[in-house]
N, C-alpha and C. Protein backbone atom coordinates (compact mmCIF):
# COMPACT_ATOMS: atom_id res chain seq x y z
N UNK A 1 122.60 136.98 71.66
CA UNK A 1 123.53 136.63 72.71
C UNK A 1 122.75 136.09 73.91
N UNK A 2 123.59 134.58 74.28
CA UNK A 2 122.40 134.62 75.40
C UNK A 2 122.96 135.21 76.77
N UNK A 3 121.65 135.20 77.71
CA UNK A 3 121.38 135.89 79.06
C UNK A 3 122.46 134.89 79.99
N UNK A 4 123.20 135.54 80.59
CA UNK A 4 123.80 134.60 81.60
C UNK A 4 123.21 134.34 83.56
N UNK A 5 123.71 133.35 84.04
CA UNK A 5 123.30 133.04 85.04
C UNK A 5 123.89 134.31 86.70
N UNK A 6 123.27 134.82 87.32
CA UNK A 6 123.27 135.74 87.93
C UNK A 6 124.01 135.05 89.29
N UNK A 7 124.76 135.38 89.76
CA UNK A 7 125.56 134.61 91.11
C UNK A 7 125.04 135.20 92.25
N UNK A 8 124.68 134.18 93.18
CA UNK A 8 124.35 134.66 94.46
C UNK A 8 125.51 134.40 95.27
N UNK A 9 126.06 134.71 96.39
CA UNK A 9 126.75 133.87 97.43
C UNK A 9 125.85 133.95 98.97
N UNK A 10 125.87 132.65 99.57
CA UNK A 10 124.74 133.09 100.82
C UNK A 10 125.89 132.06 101.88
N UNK A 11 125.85 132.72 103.07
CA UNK A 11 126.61 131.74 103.83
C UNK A 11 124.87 131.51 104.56
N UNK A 12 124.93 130.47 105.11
CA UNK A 12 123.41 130.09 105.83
C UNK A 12 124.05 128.88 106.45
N UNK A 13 123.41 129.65 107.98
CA UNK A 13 123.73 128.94 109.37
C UNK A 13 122.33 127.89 109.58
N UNK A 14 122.66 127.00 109.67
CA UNK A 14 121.09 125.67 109.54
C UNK A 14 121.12 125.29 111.55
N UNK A 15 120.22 125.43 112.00
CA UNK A 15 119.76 124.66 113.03
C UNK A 15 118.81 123.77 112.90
N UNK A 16 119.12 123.00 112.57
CA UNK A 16 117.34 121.72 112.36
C UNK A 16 117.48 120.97 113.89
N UNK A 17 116.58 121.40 114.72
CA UNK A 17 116.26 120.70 115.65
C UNK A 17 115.73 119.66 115.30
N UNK A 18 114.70 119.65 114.66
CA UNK A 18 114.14 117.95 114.44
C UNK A 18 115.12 116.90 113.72
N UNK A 19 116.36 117.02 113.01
CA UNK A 19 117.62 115.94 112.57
C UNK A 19 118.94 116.11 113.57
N UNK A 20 118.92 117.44 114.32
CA UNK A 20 119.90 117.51 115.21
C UNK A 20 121.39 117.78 114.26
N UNK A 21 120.60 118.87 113.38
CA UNK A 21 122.21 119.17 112.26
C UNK A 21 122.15 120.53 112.36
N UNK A 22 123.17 120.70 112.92
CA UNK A 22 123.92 122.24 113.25
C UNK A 22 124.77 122.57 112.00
N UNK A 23 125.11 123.18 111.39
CA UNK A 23 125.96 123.51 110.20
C UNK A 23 125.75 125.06 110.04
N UNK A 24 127.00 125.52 109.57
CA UNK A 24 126.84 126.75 108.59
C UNK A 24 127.61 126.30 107.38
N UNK A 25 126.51 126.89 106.03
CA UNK A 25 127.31 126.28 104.59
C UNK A 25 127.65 127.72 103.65
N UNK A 26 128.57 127.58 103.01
CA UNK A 26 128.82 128.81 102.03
C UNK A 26 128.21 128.40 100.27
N UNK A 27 127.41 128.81 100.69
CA UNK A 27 126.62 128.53 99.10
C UNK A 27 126.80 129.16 97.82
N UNK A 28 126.83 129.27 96.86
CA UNK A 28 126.76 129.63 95.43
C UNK A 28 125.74 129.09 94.73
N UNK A 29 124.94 129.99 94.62
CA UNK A 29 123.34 129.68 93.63
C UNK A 29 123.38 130.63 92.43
N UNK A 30 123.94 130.15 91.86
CA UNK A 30 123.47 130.70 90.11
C UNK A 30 121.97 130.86 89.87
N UNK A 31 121.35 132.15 89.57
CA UNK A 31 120.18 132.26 89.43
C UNK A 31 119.97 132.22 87.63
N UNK A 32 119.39 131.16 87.13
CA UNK A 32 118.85 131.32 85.59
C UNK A 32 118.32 132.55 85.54
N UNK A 33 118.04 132.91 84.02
CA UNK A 33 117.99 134.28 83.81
C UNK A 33 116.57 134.64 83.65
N UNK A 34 115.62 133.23 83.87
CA UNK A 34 113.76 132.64 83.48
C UNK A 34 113.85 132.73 84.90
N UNK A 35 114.78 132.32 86.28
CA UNK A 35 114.10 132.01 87.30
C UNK A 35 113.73 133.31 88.27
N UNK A 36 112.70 133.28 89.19
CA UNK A 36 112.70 134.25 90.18
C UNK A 36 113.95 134.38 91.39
N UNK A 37 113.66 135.61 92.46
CA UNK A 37 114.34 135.56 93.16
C UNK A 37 113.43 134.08 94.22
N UNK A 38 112.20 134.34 94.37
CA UNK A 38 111.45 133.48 95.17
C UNK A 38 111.63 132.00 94.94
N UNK A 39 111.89 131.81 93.48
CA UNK A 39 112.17 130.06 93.36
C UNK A 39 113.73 130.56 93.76
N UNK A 40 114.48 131.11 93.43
CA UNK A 40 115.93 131.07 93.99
C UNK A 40 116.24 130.56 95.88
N UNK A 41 115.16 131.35 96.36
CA UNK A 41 115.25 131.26 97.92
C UNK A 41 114.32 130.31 98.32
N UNK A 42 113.40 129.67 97.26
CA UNK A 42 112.92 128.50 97.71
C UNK A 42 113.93 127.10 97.23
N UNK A 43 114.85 126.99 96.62
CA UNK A 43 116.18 126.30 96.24
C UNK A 43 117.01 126.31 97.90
N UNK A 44 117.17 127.88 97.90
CA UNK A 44 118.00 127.48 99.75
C UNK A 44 117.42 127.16 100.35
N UNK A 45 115.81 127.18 100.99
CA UNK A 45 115.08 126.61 101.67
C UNK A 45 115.27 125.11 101.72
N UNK A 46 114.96 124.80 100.62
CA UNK A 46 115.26 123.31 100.58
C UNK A 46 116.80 122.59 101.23
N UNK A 47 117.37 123.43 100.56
CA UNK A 47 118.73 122.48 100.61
C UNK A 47 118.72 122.42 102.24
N UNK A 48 118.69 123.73 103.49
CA UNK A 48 118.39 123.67 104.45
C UNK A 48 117.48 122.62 105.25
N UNK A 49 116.27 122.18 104.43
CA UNK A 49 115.46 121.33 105.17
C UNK A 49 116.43 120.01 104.73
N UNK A 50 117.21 119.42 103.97
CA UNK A 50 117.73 118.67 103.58
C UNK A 50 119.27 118.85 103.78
N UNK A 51 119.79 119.31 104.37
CA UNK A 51 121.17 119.85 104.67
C UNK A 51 122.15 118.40 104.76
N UNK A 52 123.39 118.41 103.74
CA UNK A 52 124.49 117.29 104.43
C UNK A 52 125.49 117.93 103.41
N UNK A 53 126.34 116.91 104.07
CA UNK A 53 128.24 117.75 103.03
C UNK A 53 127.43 117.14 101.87
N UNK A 54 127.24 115.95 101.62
CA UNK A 54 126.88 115.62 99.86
C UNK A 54 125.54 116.39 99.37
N UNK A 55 124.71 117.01 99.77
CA UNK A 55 123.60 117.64 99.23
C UNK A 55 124.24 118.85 98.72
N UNK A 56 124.03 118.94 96.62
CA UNK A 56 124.77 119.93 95.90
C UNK A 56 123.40 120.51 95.19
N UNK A 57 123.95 121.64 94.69
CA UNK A 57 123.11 122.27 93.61
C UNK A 57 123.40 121.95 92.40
N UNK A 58 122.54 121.18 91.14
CA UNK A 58 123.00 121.52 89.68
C UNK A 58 122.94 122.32 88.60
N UNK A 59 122.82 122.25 87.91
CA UNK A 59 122.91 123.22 86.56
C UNK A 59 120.84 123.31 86.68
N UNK A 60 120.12 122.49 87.15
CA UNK A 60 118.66 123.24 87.28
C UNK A 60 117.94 123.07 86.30
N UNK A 61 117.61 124.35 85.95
CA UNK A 61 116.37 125.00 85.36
C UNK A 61 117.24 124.47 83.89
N UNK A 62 118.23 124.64 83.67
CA UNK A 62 118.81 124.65 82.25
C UNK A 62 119.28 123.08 81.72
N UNK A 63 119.00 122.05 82.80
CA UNK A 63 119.43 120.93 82.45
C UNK A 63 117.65 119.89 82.63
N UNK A 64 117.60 118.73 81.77
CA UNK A 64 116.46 118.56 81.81
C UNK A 64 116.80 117.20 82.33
N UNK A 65 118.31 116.52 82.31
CA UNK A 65 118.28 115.28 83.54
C UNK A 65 118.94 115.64 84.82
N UNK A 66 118.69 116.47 85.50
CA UNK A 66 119.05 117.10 86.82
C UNK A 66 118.29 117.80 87.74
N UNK A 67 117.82 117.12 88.73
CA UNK A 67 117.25 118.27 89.42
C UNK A 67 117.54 119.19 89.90
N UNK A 68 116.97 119.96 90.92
CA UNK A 68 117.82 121.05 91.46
C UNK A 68 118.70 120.90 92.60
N UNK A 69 118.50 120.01 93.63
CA UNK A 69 119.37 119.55 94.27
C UNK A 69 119.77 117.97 94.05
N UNK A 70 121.00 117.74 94.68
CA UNK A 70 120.58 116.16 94.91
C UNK A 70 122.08 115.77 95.69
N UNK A 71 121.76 114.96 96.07
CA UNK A 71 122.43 114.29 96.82
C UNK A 71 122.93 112.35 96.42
N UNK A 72 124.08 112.69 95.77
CA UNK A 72 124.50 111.06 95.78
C UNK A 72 125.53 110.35 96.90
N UNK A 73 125.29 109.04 96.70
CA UNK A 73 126.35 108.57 97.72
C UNK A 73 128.13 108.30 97.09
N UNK A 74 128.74 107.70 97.60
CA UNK A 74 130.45 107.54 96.85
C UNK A 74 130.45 106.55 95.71
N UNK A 75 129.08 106.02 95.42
CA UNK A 75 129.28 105.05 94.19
C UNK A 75 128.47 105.79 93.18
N UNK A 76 128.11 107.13 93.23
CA UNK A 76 127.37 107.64 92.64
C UNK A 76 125.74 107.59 92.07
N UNK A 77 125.67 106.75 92.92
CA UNK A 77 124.05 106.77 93.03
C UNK A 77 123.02 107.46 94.12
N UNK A 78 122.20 108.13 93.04
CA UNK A 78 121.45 109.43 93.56
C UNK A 78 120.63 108.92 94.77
N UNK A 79 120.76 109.11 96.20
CA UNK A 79 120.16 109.19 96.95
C UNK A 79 119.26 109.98 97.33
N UNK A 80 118.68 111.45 97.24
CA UNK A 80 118.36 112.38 96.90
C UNK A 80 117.84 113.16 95.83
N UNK A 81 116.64 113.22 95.25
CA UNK A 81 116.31 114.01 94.24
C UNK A 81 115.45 115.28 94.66
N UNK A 82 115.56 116.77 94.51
CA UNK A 82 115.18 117.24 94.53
C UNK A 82 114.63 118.35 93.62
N UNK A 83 113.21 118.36 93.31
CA UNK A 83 112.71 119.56 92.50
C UNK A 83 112.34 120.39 93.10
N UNK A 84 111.91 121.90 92.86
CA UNK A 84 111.45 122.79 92.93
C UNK A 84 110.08 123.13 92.06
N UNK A 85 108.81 123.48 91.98
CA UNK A 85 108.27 123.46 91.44
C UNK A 85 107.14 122.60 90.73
N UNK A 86 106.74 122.35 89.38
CA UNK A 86 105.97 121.44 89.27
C UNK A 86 106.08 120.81 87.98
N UNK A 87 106.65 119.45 88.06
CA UNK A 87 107.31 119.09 87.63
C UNK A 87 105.98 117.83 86.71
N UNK A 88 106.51 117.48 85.73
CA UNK A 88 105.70 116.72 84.77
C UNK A 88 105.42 115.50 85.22
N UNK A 89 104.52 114.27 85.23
CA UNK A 89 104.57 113.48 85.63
C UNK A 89 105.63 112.34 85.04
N UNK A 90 105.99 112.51 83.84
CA UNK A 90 107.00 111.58 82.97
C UNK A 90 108.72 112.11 83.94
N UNK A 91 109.21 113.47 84.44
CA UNK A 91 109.74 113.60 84.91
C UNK A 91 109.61 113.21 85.83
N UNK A 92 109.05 112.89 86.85
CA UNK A 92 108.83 112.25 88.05
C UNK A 92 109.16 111.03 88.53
N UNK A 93 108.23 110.55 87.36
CA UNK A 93 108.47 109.01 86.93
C UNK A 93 109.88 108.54 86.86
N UNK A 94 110.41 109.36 86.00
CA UNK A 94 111.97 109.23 85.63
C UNK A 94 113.07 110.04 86.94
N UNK A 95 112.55 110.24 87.91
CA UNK A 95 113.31 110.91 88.87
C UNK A 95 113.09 109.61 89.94
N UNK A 96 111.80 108.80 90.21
CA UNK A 96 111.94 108.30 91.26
C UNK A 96 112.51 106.41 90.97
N UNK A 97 112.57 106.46 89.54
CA UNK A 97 113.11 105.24 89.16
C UNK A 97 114.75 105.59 89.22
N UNK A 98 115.11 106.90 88.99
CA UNK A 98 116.49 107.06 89.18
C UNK A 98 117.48 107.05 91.07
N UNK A 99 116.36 107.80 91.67
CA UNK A 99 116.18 107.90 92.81
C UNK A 99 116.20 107.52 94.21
N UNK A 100 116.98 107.08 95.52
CA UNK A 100 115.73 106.70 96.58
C UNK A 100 114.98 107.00 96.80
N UNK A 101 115.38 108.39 96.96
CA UNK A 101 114.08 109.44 97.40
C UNK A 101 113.92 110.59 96.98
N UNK A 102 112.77 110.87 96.08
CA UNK A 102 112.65 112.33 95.32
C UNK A 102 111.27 112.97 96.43
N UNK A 103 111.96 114.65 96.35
CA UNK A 103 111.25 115.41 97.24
C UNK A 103 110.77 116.56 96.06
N UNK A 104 109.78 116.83 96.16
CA UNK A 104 108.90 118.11 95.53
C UNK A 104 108.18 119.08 96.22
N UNK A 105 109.38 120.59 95.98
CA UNK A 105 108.83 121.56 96.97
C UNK A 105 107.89 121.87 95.38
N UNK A 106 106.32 122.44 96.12
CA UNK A 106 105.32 123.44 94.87
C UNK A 106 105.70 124.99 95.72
N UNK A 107 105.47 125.62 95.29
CA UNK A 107 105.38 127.01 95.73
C UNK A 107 104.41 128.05 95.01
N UNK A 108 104.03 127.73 94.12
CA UNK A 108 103.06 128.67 93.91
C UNK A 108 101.33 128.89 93.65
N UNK A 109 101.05 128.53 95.17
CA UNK A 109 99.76 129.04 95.15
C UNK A 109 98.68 128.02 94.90
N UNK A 110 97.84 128.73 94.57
CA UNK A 110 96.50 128.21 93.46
C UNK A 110 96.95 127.25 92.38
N UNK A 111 98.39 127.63 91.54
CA UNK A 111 98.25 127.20 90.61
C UNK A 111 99.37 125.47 90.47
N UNK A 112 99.77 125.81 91.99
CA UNK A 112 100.35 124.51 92.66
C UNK A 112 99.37 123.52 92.87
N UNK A 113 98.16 123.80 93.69
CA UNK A 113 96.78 123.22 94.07
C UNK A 113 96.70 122.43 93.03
N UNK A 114 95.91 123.19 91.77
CA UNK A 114 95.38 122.73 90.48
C UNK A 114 96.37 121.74 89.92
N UNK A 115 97.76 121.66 89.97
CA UNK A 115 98.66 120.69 89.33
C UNK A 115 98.37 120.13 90.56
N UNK A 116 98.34 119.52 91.58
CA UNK A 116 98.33 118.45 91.96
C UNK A 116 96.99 117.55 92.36
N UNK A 117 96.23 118.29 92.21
CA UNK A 117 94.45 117.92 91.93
C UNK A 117 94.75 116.99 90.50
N UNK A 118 95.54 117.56 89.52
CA UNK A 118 95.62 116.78 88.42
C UNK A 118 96.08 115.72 88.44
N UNK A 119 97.46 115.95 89.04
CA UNK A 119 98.45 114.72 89.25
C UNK A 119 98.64 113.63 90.06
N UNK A 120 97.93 113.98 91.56
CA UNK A 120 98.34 113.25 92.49
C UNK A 120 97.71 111.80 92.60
N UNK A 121 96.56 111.64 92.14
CA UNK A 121 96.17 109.64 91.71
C UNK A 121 97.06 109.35 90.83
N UNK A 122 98.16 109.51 89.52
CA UNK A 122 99.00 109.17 88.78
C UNK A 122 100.64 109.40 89.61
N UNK A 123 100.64 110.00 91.02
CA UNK A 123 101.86 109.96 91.93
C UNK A 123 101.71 109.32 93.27
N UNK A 124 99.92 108.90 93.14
CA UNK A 124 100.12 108.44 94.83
C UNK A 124 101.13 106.46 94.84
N UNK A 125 101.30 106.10 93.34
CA UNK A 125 101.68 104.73 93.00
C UNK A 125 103.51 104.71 93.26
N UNK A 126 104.35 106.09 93.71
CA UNK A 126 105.61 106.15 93.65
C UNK A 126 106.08 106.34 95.12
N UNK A 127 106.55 104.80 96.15
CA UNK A 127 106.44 104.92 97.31
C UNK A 127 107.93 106.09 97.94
N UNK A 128 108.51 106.40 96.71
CA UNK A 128 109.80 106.82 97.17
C UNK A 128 109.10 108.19 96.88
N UNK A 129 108.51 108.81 96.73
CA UNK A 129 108.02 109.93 96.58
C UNK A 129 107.73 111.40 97.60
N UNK A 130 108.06 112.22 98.17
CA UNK A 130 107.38 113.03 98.87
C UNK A 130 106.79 114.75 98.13
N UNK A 131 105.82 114.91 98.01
CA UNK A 131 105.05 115.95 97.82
C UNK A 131 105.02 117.43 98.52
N UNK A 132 105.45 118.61 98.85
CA UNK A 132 105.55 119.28 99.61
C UNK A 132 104.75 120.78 99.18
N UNK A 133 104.11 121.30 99.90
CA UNK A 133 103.26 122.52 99.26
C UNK A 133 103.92 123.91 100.12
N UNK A 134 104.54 124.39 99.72
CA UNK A 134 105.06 125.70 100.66
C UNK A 134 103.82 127.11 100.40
N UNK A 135 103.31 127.70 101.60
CA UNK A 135 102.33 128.57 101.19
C UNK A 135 103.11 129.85 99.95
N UNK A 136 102.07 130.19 99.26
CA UNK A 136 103.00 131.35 98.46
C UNK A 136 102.69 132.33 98.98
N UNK A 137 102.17 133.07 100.07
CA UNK A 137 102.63 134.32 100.65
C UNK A 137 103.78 134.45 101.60
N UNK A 138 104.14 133.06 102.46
CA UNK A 138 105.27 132.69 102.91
C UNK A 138 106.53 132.86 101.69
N UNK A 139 106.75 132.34 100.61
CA UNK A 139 107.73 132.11 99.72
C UNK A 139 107.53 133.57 99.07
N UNK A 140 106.90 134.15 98.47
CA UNK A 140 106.64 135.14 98.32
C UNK A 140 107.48 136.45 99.47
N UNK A 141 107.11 135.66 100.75
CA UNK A 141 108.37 136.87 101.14
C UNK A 141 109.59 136.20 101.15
N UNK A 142 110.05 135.57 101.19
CA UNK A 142 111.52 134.90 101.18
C UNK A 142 112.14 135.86 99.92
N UNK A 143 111.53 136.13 98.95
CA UNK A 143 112.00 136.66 97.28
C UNK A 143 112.84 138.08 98.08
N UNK A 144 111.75 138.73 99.14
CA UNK A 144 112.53 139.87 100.36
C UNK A 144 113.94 139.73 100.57
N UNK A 145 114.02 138.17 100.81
CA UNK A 145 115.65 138.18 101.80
C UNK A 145 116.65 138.07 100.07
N UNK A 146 116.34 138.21 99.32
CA UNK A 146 116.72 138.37 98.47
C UNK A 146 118.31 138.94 98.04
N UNK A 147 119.75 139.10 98.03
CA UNK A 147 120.51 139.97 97.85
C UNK A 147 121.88 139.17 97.10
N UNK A 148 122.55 140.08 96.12
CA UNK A 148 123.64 139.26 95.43
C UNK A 148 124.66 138.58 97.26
N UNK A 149 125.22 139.10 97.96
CA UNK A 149 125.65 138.45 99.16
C UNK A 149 124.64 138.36 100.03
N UNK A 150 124.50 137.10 100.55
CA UNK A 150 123.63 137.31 102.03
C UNK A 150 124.01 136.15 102.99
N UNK A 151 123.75 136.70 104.02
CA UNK A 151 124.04 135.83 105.07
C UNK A 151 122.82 135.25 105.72
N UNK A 152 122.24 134.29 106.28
CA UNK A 152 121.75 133.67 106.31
C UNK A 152 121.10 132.76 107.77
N UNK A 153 120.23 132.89 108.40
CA UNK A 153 119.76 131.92 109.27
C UNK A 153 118.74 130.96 109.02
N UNK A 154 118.33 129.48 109.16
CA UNK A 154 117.74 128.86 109.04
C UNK A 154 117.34 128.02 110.45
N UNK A 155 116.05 128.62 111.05
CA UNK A 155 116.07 127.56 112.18
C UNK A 155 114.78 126.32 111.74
N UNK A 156 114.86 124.78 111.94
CA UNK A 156 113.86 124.23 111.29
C UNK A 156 113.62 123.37 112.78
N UNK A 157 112.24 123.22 113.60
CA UNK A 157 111.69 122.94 114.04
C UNK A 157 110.46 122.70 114.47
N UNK A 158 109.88 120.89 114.43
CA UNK A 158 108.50 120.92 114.65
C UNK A 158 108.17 121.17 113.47
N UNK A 159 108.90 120.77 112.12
CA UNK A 159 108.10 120.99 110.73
C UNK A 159 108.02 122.46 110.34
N UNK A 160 108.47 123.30 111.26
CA UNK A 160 108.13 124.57 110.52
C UNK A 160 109.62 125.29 110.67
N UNK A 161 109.71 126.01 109.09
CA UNK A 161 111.23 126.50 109.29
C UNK A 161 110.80 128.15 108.96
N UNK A 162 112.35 128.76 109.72
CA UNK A 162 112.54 130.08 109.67
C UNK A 162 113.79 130.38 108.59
N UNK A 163 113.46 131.53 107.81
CA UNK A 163 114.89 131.81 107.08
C UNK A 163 114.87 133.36 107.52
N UNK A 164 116.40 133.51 107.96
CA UNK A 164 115.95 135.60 108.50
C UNK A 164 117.57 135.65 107.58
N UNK A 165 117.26 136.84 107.42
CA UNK A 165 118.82 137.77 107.65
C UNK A 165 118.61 138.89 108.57
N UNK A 166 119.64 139.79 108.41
CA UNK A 166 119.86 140.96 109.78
C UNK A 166 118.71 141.75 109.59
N UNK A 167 117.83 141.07 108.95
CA UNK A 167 116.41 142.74 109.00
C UNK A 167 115.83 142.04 108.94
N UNK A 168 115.28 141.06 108.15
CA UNK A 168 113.90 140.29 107.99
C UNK A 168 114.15 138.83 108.13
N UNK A 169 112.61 138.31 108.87
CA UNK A 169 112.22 137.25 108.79
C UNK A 169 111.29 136.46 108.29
N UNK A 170 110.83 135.37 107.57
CA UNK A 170 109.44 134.49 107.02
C UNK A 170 109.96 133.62 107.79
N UNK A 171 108.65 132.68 108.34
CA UNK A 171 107.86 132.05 108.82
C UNK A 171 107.39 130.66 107.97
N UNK A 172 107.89 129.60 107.42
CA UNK A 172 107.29 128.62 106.08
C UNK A 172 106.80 127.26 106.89
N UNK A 173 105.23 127.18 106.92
CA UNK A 173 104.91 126.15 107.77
C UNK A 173 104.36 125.18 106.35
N UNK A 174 105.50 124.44 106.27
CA UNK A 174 104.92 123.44 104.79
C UNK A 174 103.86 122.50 104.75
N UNK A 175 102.48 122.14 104.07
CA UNK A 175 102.43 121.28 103.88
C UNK A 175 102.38 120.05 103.24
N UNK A 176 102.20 119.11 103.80
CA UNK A 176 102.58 117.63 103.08
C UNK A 176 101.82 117.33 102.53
N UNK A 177 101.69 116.84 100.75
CA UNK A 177 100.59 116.43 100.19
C UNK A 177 100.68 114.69 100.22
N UNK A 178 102.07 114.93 100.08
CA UNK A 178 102.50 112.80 99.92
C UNK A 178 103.62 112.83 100.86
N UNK A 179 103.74 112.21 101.34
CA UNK A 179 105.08 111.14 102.31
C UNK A 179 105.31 110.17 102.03
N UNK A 180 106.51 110.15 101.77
CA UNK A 180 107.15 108.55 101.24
C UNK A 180 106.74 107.37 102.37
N UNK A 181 106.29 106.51 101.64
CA UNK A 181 105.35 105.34 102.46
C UNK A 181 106.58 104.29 102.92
């Protein structure tokens, strides 16, 4: 029998000073039954640094032409690609030809480093591309704010964002390996 997908609900209040987008959104994140809580809350992270009414979540981890977020426009073409993680270079390839703009959060560590030591002369050729390295003791606590309901703050300024709920806070100062040229 298989494992089913675990429901989160998070309402998360976004202040991005640096785009000037105020929002609170009511989210639903299905957690796969392979994924962590930490890639789960690095999924809301994102959508936050990327916040609009059209930026959705898809089916993910379980679909292999979908990223995890994305954002299309009314003719249905993907403006927005977003992964989580570390993603193959043939996927990539095939994300930024589908794409305007594909974003790649890494999150874990050392072993984020080493994939992109590998990869990044075979990604620096994809101008729609951006690269993103989130520290993993930062993301690592986010897995904390963790809870089937949660409520949610996101303040993002000056490149560095905050995610709290009513007890705890992380601190995620990202950095940039590629920027779309």
């Amino acid at each position: 029998m298989a494992l089913k997908a675990t429901i989160f609900k998070a309402e998360l209040q976004i202040a991005d000073m640096d785009r000037n987008y105020y929002a609170t959104h009511a989210l639903t994140l299905a957690q796969h039954p392979s994924e962590t809580d930490e890639r789960l809350l690095v999924r809301a992270l994102a959508f936050a640094q990327h916040a609009s009414e059209s930026l959705m979540f898809t089916k993910g981890i379980s679909t292999d032409d979908e990223p995890d977020l994305w954002q299309k426009d009314l003719t249905g073409a993907i403006e927005l690609w977003i992964d989580i993680g570390q993603p193959d270079e043939k996927r990539i390839r095939k994300a930024c030809g589908r794409a305007q703009h594909v974003v790649i959060y890494c999150h874990s560590g050392h072993s984020a480093e080493l994939w992109w030591q590998k990869c990044r002369d075979k990604l620096e050729r994809f101008d729609n591309l951006t690269v993103i390295n989130l520290p993993a003791d930062a993301t690592q606590a986010l897995a904390n704010l963790a809870q089937r309901t949660m409520q949610l703050q996101c303040t993002l300024q000056d490149g560095q964002m905050w995610l709290a709920n009513a007890v705890d806070s992380v601190t995620v100062e990202p950095i940039v390996w590629k920027q779309v040229s």
